[in-house]
C-alpha atoms as a PDB file:
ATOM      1  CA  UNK A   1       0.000   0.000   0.000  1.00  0.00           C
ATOM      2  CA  UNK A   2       1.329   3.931  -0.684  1.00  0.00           C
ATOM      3  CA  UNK A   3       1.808   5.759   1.885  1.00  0.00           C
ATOM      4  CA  UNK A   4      -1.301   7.979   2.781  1.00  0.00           C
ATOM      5  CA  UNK A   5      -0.976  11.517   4.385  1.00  0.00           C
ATOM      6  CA  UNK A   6      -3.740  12.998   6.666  1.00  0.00           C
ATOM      7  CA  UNK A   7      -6.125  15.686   5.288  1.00  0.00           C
ATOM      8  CA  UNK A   8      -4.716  17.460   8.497  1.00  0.00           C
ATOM      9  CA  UNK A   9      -4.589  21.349   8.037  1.00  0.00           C
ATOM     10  CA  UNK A  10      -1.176  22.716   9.276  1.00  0.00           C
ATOM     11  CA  UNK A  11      -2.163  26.354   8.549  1.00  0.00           C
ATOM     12  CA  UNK A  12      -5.086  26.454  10.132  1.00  0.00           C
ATOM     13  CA  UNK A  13      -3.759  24.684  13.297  1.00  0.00           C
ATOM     14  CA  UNK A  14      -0.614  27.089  13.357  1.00  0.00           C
ATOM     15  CA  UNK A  15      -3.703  29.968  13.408  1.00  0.00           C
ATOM     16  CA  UNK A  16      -5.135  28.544  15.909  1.00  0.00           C
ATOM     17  CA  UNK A  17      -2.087  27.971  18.044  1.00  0.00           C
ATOM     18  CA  UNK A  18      -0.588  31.461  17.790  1.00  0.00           C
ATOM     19  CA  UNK A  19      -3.905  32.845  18.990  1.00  0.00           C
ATOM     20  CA  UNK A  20      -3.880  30.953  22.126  1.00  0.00           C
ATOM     21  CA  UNK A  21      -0.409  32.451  22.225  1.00  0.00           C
ATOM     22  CA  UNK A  22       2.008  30.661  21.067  1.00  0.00           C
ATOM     23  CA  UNK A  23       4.682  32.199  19.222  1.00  0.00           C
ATOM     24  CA  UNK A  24       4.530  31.441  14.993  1.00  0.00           C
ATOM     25  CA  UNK A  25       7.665  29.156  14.950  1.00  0.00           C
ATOM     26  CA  UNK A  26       6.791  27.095  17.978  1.00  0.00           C
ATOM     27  CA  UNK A  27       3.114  27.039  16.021  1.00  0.00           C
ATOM     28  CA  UNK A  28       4.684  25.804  12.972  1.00  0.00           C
ATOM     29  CA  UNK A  29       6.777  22.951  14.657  1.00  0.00           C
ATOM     30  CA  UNK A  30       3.613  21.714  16.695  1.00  0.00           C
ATOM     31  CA  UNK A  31       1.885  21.644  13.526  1.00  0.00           C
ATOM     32  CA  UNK A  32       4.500  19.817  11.312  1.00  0.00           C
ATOM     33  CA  UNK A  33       4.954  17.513  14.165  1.00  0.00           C
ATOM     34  CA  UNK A  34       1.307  16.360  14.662  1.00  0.00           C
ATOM     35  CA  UNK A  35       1.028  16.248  10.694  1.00  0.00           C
ATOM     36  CA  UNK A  36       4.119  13.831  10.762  1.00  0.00           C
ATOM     37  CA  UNK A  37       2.234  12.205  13.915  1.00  0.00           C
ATOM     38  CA  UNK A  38      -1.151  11.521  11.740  1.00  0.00           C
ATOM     39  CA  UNK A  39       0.684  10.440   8.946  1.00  0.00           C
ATOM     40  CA  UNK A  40       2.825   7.896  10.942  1.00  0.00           C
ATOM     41  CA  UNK A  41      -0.454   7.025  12.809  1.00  0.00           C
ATOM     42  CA  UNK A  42      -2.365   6.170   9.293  1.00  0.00           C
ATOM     43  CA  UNK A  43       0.622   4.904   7.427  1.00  0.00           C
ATOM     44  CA  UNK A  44      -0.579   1.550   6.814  1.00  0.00           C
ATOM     45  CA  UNK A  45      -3.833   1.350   7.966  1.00  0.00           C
ATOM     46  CA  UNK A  46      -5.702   3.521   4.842  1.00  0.00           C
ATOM     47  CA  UNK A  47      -5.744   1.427   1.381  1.00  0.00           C
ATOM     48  CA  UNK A  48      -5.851   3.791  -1.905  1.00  0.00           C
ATOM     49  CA  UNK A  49      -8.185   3.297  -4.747  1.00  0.00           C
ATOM     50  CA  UNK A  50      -5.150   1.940  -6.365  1.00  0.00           C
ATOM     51  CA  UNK A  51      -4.732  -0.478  -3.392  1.00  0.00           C
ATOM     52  CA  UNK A  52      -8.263  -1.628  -3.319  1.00  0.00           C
ATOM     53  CA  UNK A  53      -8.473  -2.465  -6.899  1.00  0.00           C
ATOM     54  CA  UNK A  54      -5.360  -4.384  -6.442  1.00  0.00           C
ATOM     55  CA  UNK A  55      -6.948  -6.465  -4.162  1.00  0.00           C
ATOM     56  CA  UNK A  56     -10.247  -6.335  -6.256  1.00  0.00           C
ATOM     57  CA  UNK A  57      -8.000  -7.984  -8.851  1.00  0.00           C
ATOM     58  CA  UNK A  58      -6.817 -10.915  -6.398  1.00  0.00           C
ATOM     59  CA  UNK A  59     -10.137 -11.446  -5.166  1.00  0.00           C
ATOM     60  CA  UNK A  60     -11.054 -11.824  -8.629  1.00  0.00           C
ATOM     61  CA  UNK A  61      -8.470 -14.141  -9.715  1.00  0.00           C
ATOM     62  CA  UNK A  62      -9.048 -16.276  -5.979  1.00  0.00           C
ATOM     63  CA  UNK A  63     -12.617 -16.535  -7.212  1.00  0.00           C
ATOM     64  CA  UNK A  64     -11.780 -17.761 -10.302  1.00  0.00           C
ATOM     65  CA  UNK A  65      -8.953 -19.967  -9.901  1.00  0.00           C
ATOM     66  CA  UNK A  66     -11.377 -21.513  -7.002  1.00  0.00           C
ATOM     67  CA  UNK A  67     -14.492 -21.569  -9.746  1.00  0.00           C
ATOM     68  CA  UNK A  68     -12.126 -23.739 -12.360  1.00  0.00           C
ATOM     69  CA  UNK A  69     -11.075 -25.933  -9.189  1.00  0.00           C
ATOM     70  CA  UNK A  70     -14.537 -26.405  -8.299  1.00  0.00           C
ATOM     71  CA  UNK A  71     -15.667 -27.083 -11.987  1.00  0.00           C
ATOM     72  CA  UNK A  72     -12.834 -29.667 -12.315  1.00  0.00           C
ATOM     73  CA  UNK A  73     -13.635 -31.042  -9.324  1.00  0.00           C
ATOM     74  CA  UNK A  74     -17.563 -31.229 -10.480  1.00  0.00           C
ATOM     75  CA  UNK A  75     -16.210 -32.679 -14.085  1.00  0.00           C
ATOM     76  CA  UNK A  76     -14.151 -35.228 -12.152  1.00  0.00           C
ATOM     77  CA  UNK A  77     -16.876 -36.505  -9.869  1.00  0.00           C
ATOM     78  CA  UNK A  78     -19.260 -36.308 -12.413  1.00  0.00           C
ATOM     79  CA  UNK A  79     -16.837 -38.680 -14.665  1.00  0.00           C
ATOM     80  CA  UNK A  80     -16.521 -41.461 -11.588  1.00  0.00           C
ATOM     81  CA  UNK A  81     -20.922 -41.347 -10.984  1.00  0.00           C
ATOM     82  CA  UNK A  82     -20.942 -41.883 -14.759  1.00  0.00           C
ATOM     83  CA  UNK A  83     -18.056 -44.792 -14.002  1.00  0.00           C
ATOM     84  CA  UNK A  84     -19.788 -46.289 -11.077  1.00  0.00           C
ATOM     85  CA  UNK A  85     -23.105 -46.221 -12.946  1.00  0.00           C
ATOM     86  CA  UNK A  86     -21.979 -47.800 -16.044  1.00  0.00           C
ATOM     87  CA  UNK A  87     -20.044 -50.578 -13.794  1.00  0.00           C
ATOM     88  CA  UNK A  88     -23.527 -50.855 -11.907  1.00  0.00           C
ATOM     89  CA  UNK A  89     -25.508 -51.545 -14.874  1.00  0.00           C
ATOM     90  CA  UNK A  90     -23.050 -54.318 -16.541  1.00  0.00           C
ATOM     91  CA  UNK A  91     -23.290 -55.859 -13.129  1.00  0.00           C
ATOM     92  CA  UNK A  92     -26.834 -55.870 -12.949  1.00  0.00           C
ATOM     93  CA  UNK A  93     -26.661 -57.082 -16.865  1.00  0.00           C
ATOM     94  CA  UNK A  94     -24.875 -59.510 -15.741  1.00  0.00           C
ATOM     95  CA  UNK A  95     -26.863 -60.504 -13.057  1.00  0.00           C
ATOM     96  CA  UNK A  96     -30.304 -60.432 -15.116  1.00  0.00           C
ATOM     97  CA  UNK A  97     -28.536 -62.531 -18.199  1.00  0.00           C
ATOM     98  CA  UNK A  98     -27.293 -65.583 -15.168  1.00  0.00           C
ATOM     99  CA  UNK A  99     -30.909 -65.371 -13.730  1.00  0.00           C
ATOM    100  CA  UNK A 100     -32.358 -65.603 -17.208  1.00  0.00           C
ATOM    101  CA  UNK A 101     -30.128 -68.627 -17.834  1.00  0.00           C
ATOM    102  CA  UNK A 102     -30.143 -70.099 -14.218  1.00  0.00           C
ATOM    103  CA  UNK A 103     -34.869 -70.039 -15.732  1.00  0.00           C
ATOM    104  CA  UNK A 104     -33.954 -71.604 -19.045  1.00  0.00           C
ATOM    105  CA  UNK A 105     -32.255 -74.085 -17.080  1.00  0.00           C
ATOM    106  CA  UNK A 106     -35.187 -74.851 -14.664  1.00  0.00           C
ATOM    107  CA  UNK A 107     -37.660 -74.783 -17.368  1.00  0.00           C
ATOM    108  CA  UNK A 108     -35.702 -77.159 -18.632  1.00  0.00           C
ATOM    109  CA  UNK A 109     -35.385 -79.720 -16.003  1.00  0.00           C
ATOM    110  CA  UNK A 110     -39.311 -79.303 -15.456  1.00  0.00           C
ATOM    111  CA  UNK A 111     -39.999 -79.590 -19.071  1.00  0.00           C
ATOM    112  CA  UNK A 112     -38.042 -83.156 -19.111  1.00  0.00           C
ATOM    113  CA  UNK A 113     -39.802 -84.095 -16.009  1.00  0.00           C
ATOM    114  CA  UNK A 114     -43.801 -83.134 -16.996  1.00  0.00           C
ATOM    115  CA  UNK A 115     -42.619 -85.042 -20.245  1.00  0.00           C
ATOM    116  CA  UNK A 116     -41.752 -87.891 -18.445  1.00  0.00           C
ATOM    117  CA  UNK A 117     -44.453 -87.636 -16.336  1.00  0.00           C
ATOM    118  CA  UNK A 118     -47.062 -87.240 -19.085  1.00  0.00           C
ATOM    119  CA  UNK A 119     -45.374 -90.733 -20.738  1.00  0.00           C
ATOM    120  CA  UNK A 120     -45.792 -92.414 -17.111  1.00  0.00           C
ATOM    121  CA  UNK A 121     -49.607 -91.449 -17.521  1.00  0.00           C
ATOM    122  CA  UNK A 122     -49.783 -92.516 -21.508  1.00  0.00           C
ATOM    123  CA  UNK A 123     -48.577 -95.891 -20.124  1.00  0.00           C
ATOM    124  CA  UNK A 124     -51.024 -96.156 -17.389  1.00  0.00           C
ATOM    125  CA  UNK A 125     -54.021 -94.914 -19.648  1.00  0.00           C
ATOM    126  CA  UNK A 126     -52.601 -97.339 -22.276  1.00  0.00           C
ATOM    127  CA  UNK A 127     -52.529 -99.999 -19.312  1.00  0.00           C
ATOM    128  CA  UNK A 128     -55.846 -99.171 -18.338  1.00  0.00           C
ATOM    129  CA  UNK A 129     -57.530 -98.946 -21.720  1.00  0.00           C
ATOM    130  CA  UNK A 130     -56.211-102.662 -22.581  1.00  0.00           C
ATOM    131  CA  UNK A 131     -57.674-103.712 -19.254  1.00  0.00           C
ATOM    132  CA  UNK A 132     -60.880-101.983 -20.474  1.00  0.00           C
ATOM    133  CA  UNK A 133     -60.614-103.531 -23.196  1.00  0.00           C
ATOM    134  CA  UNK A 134     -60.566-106.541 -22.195  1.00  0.00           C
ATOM    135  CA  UNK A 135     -62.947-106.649 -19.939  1.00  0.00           C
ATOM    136  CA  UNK A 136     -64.973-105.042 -22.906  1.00  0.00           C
ATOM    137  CA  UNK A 137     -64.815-107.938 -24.841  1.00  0.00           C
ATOM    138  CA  UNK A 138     -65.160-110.366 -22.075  1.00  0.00           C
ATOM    139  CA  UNK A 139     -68.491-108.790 -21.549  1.00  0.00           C
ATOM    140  CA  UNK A 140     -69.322-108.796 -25.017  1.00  0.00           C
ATOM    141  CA  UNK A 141     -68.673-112.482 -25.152  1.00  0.00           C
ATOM    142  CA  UNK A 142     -70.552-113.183 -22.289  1.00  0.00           C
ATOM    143  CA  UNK A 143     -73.319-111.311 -23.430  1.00  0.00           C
ATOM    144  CA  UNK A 144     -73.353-112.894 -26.741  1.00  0.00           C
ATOM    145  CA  UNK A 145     -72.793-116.389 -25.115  1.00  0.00           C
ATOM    146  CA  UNK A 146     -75.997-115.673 -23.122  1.00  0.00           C
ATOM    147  CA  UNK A 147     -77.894-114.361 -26.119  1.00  0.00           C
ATOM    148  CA  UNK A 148     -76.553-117.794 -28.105  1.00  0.00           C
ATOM    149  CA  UNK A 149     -77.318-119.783 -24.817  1.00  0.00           C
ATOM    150  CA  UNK A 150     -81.199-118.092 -24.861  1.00  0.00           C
ATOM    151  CA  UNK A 151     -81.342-118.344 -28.749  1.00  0.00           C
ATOM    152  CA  UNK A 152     -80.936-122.336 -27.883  1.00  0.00           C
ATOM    153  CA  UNK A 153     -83.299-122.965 -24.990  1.00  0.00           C
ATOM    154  CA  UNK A 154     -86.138-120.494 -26.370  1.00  0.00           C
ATOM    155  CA  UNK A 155     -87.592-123.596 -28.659  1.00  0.00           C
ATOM    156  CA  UNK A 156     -86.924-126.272 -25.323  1.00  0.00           C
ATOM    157  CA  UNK A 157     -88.749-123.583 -23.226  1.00  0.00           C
ATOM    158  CA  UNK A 158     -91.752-122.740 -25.967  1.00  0.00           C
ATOM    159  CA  UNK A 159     -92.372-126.429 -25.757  1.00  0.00           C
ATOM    160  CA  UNK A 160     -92.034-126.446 -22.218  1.00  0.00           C
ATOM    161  CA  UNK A 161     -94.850-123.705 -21.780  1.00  0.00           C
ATOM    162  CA  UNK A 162     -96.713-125.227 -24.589  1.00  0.00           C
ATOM    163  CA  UNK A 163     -96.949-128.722 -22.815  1.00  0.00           C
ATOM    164  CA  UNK A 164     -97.753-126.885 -19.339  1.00  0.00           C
ATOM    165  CA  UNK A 165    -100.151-124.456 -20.520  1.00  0.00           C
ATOM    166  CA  UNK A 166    -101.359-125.749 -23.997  1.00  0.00           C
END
């Protein structure tokens, strides 16, 4: 910072002093000396125009030195959320595409076993239909032995009735 002086004024000080009575000389040196007083007083502690835009100027570059710190920094983190999220998403890609295989396994082991299971049943159905069957076609050829068996008595038991009742 420049050195400052005091808007102190001497002359009207020395007036003042040589009314009260002091003589013009001794005026003048208590003047000069309480100018020189001020001014060592204030030296230092005043800032100039000049001096405050100085410091405008290193505020300024502070601010934006910290601004490009705090945009890199912003850039940076933004770059590792973008990182982590891409690594998230292969994981979970990952994840999804085992699951989806870990199904297509399953659904294969319970295709294999319904199959089986619905060839267990054909061969009990088929198991049961020939015992159906047969039994079918016993029954038909007991029915048709009785029908054969009727067919032969109905003359014996016409003449039967005929003898009894005729």
């Amino acid at each position: 910072m420049r050195r400052m002086s005091a808007a102190f004024d001497t002359l009207k000080f020395t007036q003042r002093l040589e009314q009260a009575g002091i003589n013009p000389e001794q005026a003048t040196a208590l003047a000069e000396a309480q100018r020189e007083a001020l001014d060592a007083l204030l030296d230092g502690r005043l800032a100039s125009k000049a001096d405050i835009d100085v410091l405008r100027s290193e505020v300024k570059a502070d601010i934006d030195l910290l601004r490009s710190e705090v945009k890199a920094d912003i850039d940076i983190l933004r770059s590792e959320v973008k990182a982590d999220i891409d690594l998230l998403r292969s994981e979970l890609k990952a994840d999804i595409d085992a699951l989806r295989s870990e199904f297509k396994t399953d659904i294969g082991v319970l295709q294999s076993e319904v199959k089986i299971d619905i060839g267990a049943l054909k061969s009990e159905l088929d198991v049961l239909r020939a015992d159906v069957q047969g039994k079918f076609n016993l029954l038909s050829w007991m029915v048709g032995l009785s029908l054969i068996i009727s067919l032969a008595m109905l003359p014996m038991m016409v003449a039967i009735l005929l003898h009894l009742f005729g």
